[in-house]
N, C-alpha and C. Protein backbone atom coordinates (compact mmCIF):
# COMPACT_ATOMS: atom_id res chain seq x y z
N UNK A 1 0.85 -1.18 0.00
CA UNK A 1 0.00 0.00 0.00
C UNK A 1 0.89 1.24 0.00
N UNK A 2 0.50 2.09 -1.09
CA UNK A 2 1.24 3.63 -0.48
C UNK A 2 1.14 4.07 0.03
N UNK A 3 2.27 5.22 0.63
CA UNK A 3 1.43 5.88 1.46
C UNK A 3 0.09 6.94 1.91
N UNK A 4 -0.55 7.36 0.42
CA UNK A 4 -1.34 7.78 -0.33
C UNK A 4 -2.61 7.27 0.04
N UNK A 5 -2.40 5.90 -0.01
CA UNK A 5 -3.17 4.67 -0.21
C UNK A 5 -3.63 4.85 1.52
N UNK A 6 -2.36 4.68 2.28
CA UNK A 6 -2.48 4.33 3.92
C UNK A 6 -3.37 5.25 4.83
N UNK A 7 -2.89 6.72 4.36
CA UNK A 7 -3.70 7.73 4.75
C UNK A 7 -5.37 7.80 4.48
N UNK A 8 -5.37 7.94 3.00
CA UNK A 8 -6.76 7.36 2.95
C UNK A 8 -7.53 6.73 4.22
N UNK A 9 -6.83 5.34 3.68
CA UNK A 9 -7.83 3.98 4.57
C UNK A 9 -8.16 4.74 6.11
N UNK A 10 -6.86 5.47 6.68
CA UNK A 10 -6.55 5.87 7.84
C UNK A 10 -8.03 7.15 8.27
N UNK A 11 -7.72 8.03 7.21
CA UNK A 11 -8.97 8.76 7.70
C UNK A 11 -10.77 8.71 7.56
N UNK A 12 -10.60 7.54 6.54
CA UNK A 12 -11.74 6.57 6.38
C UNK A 12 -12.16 5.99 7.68
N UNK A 13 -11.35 5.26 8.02
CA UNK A 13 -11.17 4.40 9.69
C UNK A 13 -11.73 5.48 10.46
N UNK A 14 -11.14 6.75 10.35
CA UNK A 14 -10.99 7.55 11.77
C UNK A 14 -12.46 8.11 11.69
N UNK A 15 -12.99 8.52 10.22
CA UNK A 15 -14.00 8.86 10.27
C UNK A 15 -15.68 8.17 10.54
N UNK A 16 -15.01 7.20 10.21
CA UNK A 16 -16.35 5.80 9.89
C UNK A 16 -17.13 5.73 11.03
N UNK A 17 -18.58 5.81 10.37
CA UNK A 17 -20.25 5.47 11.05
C UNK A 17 -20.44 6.81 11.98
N UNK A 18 -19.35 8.37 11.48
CA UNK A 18 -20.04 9.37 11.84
C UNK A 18 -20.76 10.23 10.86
N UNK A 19 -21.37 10.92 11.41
CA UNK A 19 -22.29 11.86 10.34
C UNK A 19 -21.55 13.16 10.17
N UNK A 20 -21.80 14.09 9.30
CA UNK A 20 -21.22 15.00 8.18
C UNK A 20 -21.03 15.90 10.04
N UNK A 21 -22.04 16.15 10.91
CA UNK A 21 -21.75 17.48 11.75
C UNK A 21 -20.67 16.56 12.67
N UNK A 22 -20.92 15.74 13.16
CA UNK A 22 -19.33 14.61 13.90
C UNK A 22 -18.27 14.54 13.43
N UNK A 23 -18.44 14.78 11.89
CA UNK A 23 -16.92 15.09 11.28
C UNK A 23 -16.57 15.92 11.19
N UNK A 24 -16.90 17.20 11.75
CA UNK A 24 -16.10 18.71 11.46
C UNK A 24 -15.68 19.15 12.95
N UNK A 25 -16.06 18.04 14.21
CA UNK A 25 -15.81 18.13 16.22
C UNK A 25 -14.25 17.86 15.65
N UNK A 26 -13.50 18.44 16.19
CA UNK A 26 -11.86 17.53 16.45
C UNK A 26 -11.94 17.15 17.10
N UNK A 27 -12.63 16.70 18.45
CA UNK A 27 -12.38 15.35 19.40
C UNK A 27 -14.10 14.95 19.78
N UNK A 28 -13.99 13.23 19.68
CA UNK A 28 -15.29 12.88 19.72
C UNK A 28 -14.68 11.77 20.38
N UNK A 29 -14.10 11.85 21.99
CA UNK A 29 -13.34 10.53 22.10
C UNK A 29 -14.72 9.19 22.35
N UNK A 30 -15.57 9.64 22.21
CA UNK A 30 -16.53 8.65 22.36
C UNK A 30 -16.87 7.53 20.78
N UNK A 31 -16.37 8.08 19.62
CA UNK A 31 -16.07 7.19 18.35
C UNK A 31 -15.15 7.28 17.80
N UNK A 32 -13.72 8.39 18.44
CA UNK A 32 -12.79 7.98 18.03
C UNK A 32 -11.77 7.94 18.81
N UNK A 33 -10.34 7.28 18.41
CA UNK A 33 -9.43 6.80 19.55
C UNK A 33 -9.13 8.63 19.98
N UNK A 34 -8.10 8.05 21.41
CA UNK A 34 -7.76 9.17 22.29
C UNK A 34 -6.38 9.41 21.81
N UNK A 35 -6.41 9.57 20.47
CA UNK A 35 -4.90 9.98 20.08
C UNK A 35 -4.84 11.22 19.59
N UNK A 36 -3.78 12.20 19.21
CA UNK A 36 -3.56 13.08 18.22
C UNK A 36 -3.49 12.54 16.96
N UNK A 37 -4.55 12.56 16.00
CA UNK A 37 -4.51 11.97 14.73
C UNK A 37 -3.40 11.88 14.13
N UNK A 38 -2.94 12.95 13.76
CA UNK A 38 -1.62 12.73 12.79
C UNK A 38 -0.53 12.32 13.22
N UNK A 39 -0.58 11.84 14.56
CA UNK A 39 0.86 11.54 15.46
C UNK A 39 0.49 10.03 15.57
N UNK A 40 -0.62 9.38 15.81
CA UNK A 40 -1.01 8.00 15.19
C UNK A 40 -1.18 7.51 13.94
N UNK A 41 -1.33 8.58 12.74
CA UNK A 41 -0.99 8.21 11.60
C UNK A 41 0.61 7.53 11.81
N UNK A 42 1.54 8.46 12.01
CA UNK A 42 2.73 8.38 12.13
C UNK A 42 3.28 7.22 12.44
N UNK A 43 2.85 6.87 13.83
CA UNK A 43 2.60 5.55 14.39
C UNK A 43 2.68 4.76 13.40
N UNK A 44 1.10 4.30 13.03
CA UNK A 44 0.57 3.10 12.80
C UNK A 44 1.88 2.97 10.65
N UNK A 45 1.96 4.20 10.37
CA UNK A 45 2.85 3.98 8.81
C UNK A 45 4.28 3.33 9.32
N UNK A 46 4.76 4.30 10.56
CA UNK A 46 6.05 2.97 10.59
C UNK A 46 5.74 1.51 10.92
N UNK A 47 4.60 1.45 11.79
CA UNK A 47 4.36 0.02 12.34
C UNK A 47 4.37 -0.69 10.98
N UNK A 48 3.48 -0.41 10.11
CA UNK A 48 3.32 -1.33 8.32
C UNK A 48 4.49 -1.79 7.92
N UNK A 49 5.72 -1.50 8.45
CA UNK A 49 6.58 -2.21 7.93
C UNK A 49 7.01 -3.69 8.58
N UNK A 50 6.22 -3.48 9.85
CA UNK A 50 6.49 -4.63 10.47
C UNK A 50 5.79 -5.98 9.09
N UNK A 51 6.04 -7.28 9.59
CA UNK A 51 5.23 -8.17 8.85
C UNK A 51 4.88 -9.38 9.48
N UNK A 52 3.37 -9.34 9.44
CA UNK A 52 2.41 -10.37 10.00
C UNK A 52 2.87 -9.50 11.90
N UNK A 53 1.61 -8.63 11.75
CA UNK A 53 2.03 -7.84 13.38
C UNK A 53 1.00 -8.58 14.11
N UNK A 54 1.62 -9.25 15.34
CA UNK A 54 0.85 -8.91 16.78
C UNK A 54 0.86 -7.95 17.90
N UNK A 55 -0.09 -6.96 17.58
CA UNK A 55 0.08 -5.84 18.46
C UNK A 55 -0.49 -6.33 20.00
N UNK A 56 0.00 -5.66 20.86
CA UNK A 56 0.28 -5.84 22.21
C UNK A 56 -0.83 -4.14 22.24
N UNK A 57 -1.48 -4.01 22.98
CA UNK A 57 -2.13 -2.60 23.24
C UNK A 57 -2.38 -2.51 24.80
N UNK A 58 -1.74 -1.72 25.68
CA UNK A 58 -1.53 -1.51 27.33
C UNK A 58 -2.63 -0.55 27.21
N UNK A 59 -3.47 -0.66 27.80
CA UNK A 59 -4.37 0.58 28.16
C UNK A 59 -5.54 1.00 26.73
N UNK A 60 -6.32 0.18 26.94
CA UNK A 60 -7.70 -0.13 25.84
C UNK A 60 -8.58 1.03 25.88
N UNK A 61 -8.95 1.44 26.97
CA UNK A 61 -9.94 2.99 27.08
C UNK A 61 -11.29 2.29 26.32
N UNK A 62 -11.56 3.25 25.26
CA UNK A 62 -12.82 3.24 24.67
C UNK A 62 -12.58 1.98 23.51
N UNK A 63 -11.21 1.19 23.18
CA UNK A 63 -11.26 0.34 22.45
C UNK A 63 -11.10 0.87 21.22
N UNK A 64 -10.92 2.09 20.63
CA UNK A 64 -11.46 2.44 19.07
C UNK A 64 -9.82 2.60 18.22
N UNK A 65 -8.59 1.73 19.00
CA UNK A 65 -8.01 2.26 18.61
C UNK A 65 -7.75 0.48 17.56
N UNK A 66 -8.11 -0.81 18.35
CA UNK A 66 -8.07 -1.54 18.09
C UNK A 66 -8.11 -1.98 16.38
N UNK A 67 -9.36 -1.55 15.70
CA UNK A 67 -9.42 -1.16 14.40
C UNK A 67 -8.54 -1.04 13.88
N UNK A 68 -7.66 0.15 14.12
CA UNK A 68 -6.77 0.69 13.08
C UNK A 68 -6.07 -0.29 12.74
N UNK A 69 -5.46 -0.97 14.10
CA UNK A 69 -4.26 -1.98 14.10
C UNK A 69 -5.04 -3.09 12.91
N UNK A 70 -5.87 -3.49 13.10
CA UNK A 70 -6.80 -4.55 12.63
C UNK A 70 -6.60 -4.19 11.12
N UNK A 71 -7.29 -2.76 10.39
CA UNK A 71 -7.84 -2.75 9.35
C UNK A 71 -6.59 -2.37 8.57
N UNK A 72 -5.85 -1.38 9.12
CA UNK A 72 -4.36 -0.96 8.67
C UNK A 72 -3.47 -1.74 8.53
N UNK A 73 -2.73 -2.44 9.38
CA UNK A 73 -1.70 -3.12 9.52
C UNK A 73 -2.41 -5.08 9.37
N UNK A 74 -3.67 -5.05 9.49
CA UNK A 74 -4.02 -6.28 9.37
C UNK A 74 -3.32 -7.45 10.37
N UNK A 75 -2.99 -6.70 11.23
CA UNK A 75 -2.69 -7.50 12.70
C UNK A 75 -3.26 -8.16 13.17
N UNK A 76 -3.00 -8.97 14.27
CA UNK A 76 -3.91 -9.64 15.47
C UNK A 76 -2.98 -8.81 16.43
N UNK A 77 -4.19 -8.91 17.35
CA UNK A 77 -4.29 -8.01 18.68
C UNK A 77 -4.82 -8.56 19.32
N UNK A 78 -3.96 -7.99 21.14
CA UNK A 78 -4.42 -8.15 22.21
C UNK A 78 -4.11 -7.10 23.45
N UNK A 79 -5.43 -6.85 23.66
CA UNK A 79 -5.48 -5.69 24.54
C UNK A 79 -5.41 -5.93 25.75
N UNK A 80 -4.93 -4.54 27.19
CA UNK A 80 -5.27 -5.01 28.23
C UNK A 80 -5.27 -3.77 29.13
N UNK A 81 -5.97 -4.19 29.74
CA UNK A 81 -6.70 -2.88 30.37
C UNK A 81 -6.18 -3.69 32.51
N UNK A 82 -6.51 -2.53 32.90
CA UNK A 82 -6.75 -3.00 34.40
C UNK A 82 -8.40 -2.53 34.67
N UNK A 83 -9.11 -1.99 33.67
CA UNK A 83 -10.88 -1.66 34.28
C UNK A 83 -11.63 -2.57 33.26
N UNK A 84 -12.35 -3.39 34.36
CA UNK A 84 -12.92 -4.23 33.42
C UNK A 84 -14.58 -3.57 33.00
N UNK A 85 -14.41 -2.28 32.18
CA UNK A 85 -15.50 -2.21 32.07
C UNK A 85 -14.94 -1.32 30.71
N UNK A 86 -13.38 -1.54 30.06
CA UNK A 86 -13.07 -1.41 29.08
C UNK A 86 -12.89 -2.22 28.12
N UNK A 87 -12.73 -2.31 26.49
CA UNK A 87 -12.88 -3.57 26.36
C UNK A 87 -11.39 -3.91 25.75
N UNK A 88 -11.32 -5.50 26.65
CA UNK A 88 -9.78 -5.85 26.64
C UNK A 88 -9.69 -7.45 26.51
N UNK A 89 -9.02 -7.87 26.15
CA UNK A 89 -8.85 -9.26 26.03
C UNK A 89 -8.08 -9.96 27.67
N UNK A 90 -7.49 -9.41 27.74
CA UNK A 90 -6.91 -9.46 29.27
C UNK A 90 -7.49 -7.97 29.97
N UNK A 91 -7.60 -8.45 31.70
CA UNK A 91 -7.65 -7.13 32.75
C UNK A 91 -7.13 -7.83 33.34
N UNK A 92 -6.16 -6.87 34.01
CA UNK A 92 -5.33 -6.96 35.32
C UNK A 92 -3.95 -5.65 34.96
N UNK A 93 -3.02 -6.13 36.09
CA UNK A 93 -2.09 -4.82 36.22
C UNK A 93 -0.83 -5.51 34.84
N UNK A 94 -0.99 -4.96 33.55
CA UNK A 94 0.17 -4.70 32.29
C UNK A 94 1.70 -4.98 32.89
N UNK A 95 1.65 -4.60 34.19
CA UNK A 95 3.64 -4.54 34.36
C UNK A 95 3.81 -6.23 35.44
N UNK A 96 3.08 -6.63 35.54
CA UNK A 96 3.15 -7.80 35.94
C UNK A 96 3.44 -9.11 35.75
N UNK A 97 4.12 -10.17 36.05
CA UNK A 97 4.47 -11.30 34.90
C UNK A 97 3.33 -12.16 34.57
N UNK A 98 2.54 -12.26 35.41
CA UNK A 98 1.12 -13.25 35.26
C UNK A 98 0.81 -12.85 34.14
N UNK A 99 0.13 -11.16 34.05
CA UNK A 99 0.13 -10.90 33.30
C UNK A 99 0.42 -10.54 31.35
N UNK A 100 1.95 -10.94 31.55
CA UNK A 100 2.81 -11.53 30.36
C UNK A 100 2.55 -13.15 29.95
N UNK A 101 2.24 -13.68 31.47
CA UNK A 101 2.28 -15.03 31.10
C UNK A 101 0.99 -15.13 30.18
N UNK A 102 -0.35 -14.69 30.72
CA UNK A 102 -1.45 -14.79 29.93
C UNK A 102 -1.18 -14.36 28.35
N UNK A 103 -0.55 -13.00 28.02
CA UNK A 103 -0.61 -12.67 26.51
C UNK A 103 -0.07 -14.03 25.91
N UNK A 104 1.03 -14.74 26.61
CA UNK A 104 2.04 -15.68 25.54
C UNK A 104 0.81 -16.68 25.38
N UNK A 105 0.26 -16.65 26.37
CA UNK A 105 -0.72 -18.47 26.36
C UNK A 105 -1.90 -17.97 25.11
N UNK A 106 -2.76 -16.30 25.22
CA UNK A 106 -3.14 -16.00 24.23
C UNK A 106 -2.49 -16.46 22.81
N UNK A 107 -1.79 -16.12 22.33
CA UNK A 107 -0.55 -15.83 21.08
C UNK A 107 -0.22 -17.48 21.26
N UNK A 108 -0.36 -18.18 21.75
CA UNK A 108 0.08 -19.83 21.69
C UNK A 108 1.62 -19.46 21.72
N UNK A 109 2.41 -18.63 22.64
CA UNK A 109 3.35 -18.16 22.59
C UNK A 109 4.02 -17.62 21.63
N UNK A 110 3.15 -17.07 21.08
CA UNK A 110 4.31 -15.90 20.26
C UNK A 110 4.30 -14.67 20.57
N UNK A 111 5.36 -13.98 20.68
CA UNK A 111 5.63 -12.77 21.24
C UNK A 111 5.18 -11.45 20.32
N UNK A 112 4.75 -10.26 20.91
CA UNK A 112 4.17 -9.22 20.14
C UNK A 112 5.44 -8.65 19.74
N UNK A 113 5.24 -8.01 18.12
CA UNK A 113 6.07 -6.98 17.62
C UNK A 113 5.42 -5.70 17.69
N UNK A 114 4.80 -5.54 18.11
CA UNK A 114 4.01 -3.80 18.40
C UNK A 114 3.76 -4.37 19.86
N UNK A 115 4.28 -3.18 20.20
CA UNK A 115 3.71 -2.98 22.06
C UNK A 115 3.50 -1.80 22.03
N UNK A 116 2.32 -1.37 22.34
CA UNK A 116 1.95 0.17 22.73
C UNK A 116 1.36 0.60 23.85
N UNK A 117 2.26 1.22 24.36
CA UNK A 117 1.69 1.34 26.01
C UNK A 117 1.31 2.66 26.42
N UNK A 118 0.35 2.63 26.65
CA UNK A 118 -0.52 3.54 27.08
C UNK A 118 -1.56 3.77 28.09
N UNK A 119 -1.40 2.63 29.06
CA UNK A 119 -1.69 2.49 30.36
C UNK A 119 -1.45 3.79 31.56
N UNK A 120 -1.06 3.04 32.71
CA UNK A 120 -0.50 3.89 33.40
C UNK A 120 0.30 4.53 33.15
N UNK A 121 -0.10 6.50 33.25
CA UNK A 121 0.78 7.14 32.89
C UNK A 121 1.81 8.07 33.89
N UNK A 122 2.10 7.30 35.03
CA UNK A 122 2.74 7.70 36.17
C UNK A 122 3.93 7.32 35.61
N UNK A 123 5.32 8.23 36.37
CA UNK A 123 6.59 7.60 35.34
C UNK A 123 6.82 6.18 36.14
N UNK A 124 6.47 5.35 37.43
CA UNK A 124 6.31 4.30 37.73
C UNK A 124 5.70 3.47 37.16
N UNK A 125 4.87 3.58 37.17
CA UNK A 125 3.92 3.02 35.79
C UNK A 125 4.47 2.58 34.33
N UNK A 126 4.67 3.92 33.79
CA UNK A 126 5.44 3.50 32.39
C UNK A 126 6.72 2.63 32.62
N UNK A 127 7.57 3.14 33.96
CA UNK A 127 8.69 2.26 33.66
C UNK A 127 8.56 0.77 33.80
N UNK A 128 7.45 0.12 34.71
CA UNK A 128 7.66 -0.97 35.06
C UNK A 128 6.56 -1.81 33.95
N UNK A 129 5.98 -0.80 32.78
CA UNK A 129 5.75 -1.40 31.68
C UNK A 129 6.88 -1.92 30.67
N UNK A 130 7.54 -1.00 30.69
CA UNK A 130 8.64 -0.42 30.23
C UNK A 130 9.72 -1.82 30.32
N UNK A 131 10.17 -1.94 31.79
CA UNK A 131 11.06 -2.98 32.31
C UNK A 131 10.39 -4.48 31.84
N UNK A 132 9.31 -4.61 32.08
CA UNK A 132 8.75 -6.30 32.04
C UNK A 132 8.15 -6.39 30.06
N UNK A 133 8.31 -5.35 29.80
CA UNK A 133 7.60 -6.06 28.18
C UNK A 133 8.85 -5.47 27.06
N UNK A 134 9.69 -4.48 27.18
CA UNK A 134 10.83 -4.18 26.40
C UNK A 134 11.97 -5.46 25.83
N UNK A 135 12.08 -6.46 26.87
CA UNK A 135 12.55 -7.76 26.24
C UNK A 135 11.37 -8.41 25.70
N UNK A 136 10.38 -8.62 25.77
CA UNK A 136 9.66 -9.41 24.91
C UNK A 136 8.73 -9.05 23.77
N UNK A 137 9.63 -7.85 23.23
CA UNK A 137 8.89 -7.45 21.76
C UNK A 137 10.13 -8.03 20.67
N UNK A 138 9.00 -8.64 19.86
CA UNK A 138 9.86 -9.75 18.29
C UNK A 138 10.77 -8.79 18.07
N UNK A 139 11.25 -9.42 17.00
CA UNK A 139 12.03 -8.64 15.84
C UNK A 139 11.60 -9.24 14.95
N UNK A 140 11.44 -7.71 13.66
CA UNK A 140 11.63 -6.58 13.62
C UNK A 140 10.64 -6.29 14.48
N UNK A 141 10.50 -5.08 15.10
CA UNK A 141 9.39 -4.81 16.10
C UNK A 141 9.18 -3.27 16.46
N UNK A 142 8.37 -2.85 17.05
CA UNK A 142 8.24 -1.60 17.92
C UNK A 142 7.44 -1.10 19.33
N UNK A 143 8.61 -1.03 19.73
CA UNK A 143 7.58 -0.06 21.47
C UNK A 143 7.11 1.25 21.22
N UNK A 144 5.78 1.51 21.19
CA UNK A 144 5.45 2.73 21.19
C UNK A 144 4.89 3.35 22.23
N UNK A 145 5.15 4.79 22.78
CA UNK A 145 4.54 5.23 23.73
C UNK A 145 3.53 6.52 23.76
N UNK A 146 2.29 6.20 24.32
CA UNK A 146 1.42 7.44 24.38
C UNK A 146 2.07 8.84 24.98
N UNK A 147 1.32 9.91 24.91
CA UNK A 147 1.66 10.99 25.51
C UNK A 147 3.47 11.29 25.54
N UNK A 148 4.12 11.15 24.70
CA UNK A 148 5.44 11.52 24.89
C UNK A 148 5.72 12.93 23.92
N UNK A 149 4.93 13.79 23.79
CA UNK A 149 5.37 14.93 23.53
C UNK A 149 5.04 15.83 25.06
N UNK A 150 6.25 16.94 24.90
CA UNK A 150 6.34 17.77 25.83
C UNK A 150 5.16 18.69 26.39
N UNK A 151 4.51 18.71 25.95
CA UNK A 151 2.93 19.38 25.95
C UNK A 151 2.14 18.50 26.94
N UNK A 152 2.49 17.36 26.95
CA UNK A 152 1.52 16.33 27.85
C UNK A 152 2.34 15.93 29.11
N UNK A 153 3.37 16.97 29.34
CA UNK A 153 4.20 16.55 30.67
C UNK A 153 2.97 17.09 31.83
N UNK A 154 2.31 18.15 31.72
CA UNK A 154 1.33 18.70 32.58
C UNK A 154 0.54 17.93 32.97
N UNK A 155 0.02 16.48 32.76
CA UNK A 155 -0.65 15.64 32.86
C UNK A 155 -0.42 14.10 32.73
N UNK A 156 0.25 13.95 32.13
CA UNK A 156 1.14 12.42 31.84
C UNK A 156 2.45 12.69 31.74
N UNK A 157 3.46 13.25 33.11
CA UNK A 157 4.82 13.05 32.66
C UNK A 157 5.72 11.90 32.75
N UNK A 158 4.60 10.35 33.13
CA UNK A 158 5.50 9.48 32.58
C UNK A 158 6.40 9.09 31.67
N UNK A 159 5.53 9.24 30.64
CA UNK A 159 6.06 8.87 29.47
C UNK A 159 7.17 9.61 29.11
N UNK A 160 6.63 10.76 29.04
CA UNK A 160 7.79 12.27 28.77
C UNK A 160 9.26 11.92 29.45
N UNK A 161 9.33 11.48 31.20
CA UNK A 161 10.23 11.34 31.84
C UNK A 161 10.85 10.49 31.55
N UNK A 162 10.31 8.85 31.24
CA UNK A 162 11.35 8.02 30.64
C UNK A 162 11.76 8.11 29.18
C-alpha cells in the first residue's frame, strides 16, 4: 500500500459510522481513539513495515483504537486494560508477569512486535511497563509510547520522563 493509499484507509477508519456534523468536532473521544490523529498516523505507517504484526495494546480505554491496528496493519491483537469495564482481552495490572504469562498463552506463545503502552501514565507506571515487556517485543518490532510529547508533561509526565 502507499502511502497515499495508507492515509486514505486511515482517515476513512478515523471517520467511519459518523455523520457529516461529527466530522467537522476535532475530538469525539466517544467514536474515536484518544490519540492526536496525525501523530497515530505516524505511528501506525512505521508500524506497516512490520510483517504479519501482533500488536500488544496496554491501556484499551474506549477500544477504538483496536481497528486501526486490525484494518491498517491487518494484525492480530491483544489488549489489556486493568478496568474491566473497558474492552480488553486481558484485565489486570500490564507490568506484571502473570500478566505476560497470559498474553504468551493468548498468542500460543508468540511474542508481540508492536507494544503500545498507554496504560499507566505515572513515570512508575510507564517504567515498570517499560522494564517487564521491552525484552519481549519480536524482531523486527516496535515499542510505542502514548503521551510523549512535551505538551503532555502537565498531565502524563510518565512517558515524557522516561
Amino acid at each position: 500500500m502507499t502511502r497515499q493509499e495508507f492515509e486514505k484507509t486511515f482517515w476513512d477508519v478515523w471517520f467511519e459510522g459518523q455523520t457529516e456534523k461529527e466530522r467537522g468536532k476535532p475530538w469525539l473521544p466517544s467514536k474515536r481513539p484518544h490519540q492526536i490523529p496525525h501523530e497515530f498516523l505516524e505511528c501506525l505507517w512505521l508500524c506497516s513495515a512490520v510483517p504479519s504484526p501482533l500488536v500488544l495494546e496496554i491501556g484499551t480505554m474506549g477500544g477504538h483504537q483496536k481497528r486501526f491496528w486490525q484494518q491498517l496493519l491487518h494484525a492480530d491483537y491483544i489488549g489489556i486494560d486493568i478496568s474491566e469495564e473497558a474492552p480488553a482481552d486481558i484485565y489486570g495490572n500490564s507490568s506484571l508477569p502473570e500478566t505476560r504469562d497470559k498474553v504468551l498463552e493468548i498468542s500460543s506463545g508468540r511474542r508481540p512486535n508492536i507494544i503500545f503502552i498507554d496504560g499507566n501514565h505515572s513515570y512508575k507506571g510507564v517504567q515498570a511497563d517499560w522494564e517487564l515487556w521491552h525484552t519481549e517485543v519480536d524482531h523486527p518490532g516496535f515499542i510505542c509510547f502514548h503521551d510523549t510529547h512535551h505538551d503532555h508533561a502537565k498531565y502524563a509526565s510518565g512517558p515524557v520522563e522516561l
